[in-house]
Structures are given as C-alpha cells and as structure tokens.
Protein backbone atom coordinates (compact mmCIF):
# COMPACT_ATOMS: atom_id res chain seq x y z
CA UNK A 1 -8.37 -17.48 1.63
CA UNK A 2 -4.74 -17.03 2.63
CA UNK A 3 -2.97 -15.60 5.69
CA UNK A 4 -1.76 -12.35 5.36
CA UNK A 5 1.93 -13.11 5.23
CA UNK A 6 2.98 -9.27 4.60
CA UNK A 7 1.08 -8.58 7.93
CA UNK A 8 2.69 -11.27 10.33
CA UNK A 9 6.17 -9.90 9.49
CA UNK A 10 4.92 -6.71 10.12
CA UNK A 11 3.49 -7.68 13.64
CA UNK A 12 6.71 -9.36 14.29
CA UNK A 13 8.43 -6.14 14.18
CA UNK A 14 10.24 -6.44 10.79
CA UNK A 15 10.20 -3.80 8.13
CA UNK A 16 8.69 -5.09 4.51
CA UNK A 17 9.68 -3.84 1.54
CA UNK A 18 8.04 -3.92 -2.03
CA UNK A 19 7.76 -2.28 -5.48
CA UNK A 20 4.78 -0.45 -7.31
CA UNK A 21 3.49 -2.57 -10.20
CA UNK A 22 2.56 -0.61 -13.14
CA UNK A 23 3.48 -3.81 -15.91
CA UNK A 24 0.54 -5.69 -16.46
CA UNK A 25 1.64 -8.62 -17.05
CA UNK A 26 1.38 -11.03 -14.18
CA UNK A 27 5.38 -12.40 -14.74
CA UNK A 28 6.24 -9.04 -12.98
CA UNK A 29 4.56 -10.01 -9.64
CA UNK A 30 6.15 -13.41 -10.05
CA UNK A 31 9.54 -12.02 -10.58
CA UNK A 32 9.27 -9.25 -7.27
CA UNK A 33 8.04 -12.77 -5.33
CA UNK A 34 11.35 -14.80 -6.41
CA UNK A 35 13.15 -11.86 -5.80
CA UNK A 36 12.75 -11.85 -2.37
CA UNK A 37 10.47 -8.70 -2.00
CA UNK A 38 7.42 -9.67 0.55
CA UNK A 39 4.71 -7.37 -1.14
CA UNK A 40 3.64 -5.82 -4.70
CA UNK A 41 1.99 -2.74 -4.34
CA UNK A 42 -0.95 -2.86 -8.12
CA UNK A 43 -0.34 0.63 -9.11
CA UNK A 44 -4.70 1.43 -10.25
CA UNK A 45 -4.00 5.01 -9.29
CA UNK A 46 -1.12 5.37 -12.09
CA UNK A 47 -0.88 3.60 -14.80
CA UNK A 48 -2.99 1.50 -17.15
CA UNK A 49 -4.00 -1.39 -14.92
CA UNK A 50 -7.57 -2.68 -15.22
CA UNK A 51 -9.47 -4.23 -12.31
CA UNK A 52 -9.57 -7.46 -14.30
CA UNK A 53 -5.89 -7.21 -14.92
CA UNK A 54 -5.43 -6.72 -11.37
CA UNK A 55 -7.37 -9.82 -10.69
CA UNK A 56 -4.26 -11.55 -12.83
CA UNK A 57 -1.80 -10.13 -10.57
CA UNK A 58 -3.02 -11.52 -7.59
CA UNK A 59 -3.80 -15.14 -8.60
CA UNK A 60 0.06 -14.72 -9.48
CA UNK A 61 0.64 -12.86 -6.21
CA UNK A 62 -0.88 -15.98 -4.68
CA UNK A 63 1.21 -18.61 -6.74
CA UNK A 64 4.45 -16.70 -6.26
CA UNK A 65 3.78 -16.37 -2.61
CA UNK A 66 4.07 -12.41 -1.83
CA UNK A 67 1.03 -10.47 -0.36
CA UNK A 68 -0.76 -8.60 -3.11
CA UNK A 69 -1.67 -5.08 -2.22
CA UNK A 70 -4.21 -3.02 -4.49
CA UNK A 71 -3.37 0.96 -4.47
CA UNK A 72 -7.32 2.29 -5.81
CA UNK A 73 -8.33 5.02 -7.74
CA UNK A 74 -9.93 7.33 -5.08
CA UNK A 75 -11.56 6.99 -2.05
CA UNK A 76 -14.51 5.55 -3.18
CA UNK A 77 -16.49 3.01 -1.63
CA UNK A 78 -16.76 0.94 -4.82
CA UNK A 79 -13.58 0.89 -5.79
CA UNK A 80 -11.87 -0.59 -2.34
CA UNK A 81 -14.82 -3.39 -2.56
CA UNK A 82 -14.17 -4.42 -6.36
CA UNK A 83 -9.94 -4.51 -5.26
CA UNK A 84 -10.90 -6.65 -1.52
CA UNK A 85 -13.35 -8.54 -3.62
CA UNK A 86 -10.99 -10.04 -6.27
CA UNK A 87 -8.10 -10.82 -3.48
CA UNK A 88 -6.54 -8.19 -2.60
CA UNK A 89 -4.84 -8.45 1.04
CA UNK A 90 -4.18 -4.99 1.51
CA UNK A 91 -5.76 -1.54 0.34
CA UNK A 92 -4.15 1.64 -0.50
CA UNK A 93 -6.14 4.99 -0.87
CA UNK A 94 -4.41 8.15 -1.47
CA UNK A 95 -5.59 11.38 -1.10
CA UNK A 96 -6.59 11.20 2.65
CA UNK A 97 -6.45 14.60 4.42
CA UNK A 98 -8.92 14.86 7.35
CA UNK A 99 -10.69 12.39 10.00
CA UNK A 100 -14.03 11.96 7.57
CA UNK A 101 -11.57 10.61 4.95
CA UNK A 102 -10.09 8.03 6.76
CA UNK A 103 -13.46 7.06 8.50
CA UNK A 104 -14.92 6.72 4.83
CA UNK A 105 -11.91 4.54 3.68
CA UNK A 106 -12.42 2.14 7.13
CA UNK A 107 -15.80 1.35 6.77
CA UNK A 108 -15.49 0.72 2.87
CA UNK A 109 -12.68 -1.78 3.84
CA UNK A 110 -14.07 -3.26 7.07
CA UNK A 111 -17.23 -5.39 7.32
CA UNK A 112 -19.51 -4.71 10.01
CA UNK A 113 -19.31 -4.03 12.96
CA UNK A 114 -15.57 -2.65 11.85
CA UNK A 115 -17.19 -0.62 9.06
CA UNK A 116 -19.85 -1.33 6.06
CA UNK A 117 -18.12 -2.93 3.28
CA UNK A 118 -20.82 -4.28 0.93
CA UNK A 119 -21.64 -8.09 1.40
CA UNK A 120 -20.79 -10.42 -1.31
CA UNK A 121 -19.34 -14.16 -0.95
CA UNK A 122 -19.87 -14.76 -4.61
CA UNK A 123 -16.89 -13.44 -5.15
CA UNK A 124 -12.94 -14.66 -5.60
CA UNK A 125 -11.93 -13.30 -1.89
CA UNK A 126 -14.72 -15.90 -0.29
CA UNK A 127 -13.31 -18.50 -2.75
CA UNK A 128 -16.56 -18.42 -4.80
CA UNK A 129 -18.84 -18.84 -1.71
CA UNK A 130 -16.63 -21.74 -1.16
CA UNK A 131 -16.07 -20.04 2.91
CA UNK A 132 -18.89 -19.60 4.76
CA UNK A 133 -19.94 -16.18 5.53
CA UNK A 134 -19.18 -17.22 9.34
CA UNK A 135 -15.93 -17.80 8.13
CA UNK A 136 -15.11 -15.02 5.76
CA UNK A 137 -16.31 -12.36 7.58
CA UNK A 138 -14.26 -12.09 10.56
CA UNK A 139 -10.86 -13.30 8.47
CA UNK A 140 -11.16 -10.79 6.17
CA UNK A 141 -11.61 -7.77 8.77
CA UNK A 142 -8.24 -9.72 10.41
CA UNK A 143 -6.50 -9.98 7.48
CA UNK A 144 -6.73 -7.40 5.45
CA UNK A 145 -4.36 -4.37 5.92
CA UNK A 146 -5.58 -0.76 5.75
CA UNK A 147 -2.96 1.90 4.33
CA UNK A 148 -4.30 5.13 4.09
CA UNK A 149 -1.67 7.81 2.25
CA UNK A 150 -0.64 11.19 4.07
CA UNK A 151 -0.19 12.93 0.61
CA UNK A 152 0.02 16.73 1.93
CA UNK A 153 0.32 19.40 4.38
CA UNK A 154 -2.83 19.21 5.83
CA UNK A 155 -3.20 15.48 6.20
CA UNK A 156 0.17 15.97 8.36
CA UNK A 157 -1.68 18.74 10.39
CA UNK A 158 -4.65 16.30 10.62
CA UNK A 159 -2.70 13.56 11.15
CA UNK A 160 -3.52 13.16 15.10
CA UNK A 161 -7.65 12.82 14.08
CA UNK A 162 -6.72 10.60 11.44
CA UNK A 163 -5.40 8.42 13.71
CA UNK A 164 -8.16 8.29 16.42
CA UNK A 165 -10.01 6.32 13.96
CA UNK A 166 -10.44 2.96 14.26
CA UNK A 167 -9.38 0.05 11.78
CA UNK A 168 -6.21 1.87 10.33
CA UNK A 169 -2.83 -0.34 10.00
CA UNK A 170 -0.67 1.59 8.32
CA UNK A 171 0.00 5.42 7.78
CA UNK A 172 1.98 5.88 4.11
CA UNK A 173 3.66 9.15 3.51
CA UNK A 174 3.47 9.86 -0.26
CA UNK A 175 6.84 12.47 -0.67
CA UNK A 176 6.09 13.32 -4.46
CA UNK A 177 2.64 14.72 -3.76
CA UNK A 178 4.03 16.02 -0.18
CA UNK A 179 6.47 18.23 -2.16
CA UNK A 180 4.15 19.65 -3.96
CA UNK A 181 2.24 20.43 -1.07
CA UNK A 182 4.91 21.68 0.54
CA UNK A 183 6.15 24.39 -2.31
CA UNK A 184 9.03 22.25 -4.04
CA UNK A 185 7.35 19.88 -6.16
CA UNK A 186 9.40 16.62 -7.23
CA UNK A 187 12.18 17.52 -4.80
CA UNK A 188 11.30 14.57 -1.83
CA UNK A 189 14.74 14.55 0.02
CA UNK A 190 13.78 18.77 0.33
CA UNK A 191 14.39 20.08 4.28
CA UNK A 192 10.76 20.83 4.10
CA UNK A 193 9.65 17.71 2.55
CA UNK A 194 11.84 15.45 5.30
CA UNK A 195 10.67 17.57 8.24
CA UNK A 196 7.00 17.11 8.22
CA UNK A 197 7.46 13.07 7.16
CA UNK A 198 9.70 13.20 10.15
CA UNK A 199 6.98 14.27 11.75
CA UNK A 200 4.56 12.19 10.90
CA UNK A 201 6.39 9.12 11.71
CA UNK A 202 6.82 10.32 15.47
CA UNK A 203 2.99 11.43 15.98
CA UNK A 204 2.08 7.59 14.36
CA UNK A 205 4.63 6.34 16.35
CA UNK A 206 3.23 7.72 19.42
CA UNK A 207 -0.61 6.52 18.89
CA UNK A 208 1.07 2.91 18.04
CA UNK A 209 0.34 2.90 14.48
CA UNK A 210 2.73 1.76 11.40
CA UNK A 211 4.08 3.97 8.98
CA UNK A 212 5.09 3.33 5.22
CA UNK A 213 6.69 5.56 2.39
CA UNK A 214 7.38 5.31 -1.23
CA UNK A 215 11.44 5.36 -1.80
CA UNK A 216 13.47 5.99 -4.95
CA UNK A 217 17.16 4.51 -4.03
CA UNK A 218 18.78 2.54 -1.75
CA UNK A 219 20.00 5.40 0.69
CA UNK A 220 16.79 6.54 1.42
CA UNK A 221 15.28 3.30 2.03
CA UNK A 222 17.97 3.36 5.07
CA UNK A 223 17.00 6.33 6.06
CA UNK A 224 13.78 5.59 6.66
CA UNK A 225 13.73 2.65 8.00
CA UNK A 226 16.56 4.25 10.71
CA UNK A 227 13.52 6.42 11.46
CA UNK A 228 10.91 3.71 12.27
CA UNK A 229 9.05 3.05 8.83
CA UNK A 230 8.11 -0.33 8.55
CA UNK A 231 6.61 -0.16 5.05
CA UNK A 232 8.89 0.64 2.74
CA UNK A 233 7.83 0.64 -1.11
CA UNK A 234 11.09 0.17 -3.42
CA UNK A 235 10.31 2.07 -6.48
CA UNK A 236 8.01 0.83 -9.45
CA UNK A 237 8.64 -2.06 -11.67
CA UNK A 238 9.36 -0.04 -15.06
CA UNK A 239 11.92 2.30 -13.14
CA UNK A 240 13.60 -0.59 -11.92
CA UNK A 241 13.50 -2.27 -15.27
CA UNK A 242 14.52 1.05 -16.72
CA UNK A 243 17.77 1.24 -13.92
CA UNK A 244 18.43 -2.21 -14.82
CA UNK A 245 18.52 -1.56 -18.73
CA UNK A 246 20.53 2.03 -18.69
CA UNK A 247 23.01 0.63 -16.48
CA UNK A 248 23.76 -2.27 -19.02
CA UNK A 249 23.88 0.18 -22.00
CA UNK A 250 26.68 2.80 -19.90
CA UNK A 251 28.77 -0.23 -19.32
CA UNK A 252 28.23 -1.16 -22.62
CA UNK A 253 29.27 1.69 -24.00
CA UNK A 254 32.49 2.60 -22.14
C-alpha cells in the first residue's frame, strides 16, 4: 500500500495534470510517469482495456511512480470494487446526475462506516492479506480519491445535492458529453458549454470541493486552471501519440 501522491499535491493546493490511457500496454503509463505528468487516468469506459490489463497498468503506475486512477464502466458497485481491489488510488464514474448517484458511487468506494464497499484483503490493494484489515481499512478510505463526472445539464442543476454527500473529492466536468447535453454536441469551448462548467466550478468551489475536467490543448488547460480546476486531464495517450506523429510527417513534408 502506497500513499496517495496525486492526493497530497492536491491538498497542498497545486493543480495535477494527467492523460487518459487507452494503450494497453503498460510502457505508456511508464512513459506519462517519466514525463513528468503526476496521474494516468485507465480509460475502462472507452476503449479496449480489460480489468486484468488494468491490473498491468498499475503495477507500472507503481514502478514509474505516478498515481494510477481507474475511470469504470458504470456506476456499478462491482465494477469500482474489482478497479480499488487491484490498486487503483483513485476512481472515476461517469454518468452521475442526481444525489442517489453519487451516494451509490460513495458507498461502493468507501468501506464502512464511509460507505459499503465489499470486504476482501485477499486481494492486490491489501498486498495479498499482507496488511491487516486494521490497517487497510482506514488507509484505503484515506487514500483513495473519489471523482464523480458532471457529464450533463442536469447533473449541473443537481450539482448542489450532489455535493451534500459525503466522501466526494473531486467534481470532473466531462465537456464532450456536456455538449451534447447542452444542444451542440462535440463543440466544448461552445458559450453554452463554458457557461454551465463555469458554473459548476463556482457552486464546488463554494461547498469546498475540487473540481477536474478533461482538456484537448494547451490553451484550455490555462483556462481552466485560471478558473480554479485543480484536476486537469491532458488528452489521451493515442491523441497525443497521434499529435506527436502528424506533426513529424507536416514538417516532413514541407
């Protein structure tokens, strides 16, 4: 079991920044590490990751030194367990829209009293049953951050119940499914798009609460960090890759 090293810097009052990871292959999360970034977001929502493939990532997560956070399928019980079970130091659920959702996504991720998360130290998190269950308990309900994504309209208009529940670290803002929400699908840096993400930032702000957001470029990452995110997820691995690569060709080719 390691400290949360993503969290500290957060609690310090820095803003974090790291990509999605949609590449299985573990060298990925060891190149974001040596890179400087200080998280990986495992990408199970999109893309073909497995859980046992995520497992890989986060032993090299743990090698390379950057926190390893697990984005889920759903909010579904079973699926935060299997990602907090195999090491993950942070969750990500999408989708949540209402008080009930977030409640459900605390106590899948918390361990009693903080919430219900099934009971297992036979598993890679507890070391193998290595830690004592006196031990493991309490440090994972400390370390392990909770990001719950604000992915349309009415999770904004929710967003003050959301937040009245317990056990929550972080509020992400997910702009590609906001657009769509918001009648201009794919077009994040829209008036309509910015405006309720603006808003969102200054109700979490107010009840003490991080915020994150996925960015696509540089200028945006400024943007909203000038606005008070904290959590700022670069991009995804293959679209950096993919920069990287058409860049090289253009110049190339001139």
């Amino acid at each position: 079991m390691r400290e949360n090293k993503m969290m500290r810097e957060l609690k310090e009052g820095r803003v974090v920044y790291g990509p999605f990871v949609k590449i299985t292959d573990p060298a990925t999360v060891e190149i974001a590490a040596y890179s400087g970034f200080d998280f990986v977001i495992i990408d199970l929502e999109h893309g073909p990751h497995s859980i046992e493939g995520a497992q890989n990532l986060i032993r090299a997560a743990e090698l390379s030194d950057i926190t390893p956070v697990v984005r889920v399928l759903e909010n579904n019980p079973t699926h935060i367990l299997r990602a907090l079970d195999i090491g993950a130091q942070g969750i990500e659920v999408p989708h949540i829209s209402n008080k009930e959702d977030a409640r459900k996504t605390v106590r899948a991720a918390r361990f009693s009293p903080q919430g219900e998360r099934g009971l297992c130290r036979f598993v890679r998190a507890a070391n193998y049953s290595s830690v004592p269950s006196d031990e493991y308990i309490p440090k994972e309900n400390e370390e392990i951050v909770v990001i719950v994504h604000i992915e349309g309209v009415e999770g904004v208009k929710n967003l003050r119940d959301i937040l009245e529940v317990e056990g929550i670290d972080i509020i992400f803002l997910g702009p590609y499914d906001l657009s769509q929400s918001c009648g201009v699908p794919g077009k994040v840096d829209h008036p309509a798009v910015a405006e309720k993400m603006e808003e969102a930032v200054r109700i979490a702000k107010e009840a003490g609460v991080k915020t994150g957001t996925f960015v696509d470029n540089l200028e945006q990452a400024k943007r909203w960090k000038k606005a008070g995110v904290q959590y700022i997820s670069f991009s995804v691995d293959v679209g950096i890759y993919y920069e990287a690569c058409s860049q090289i060709v253009k110049r190339l080719k001139e």
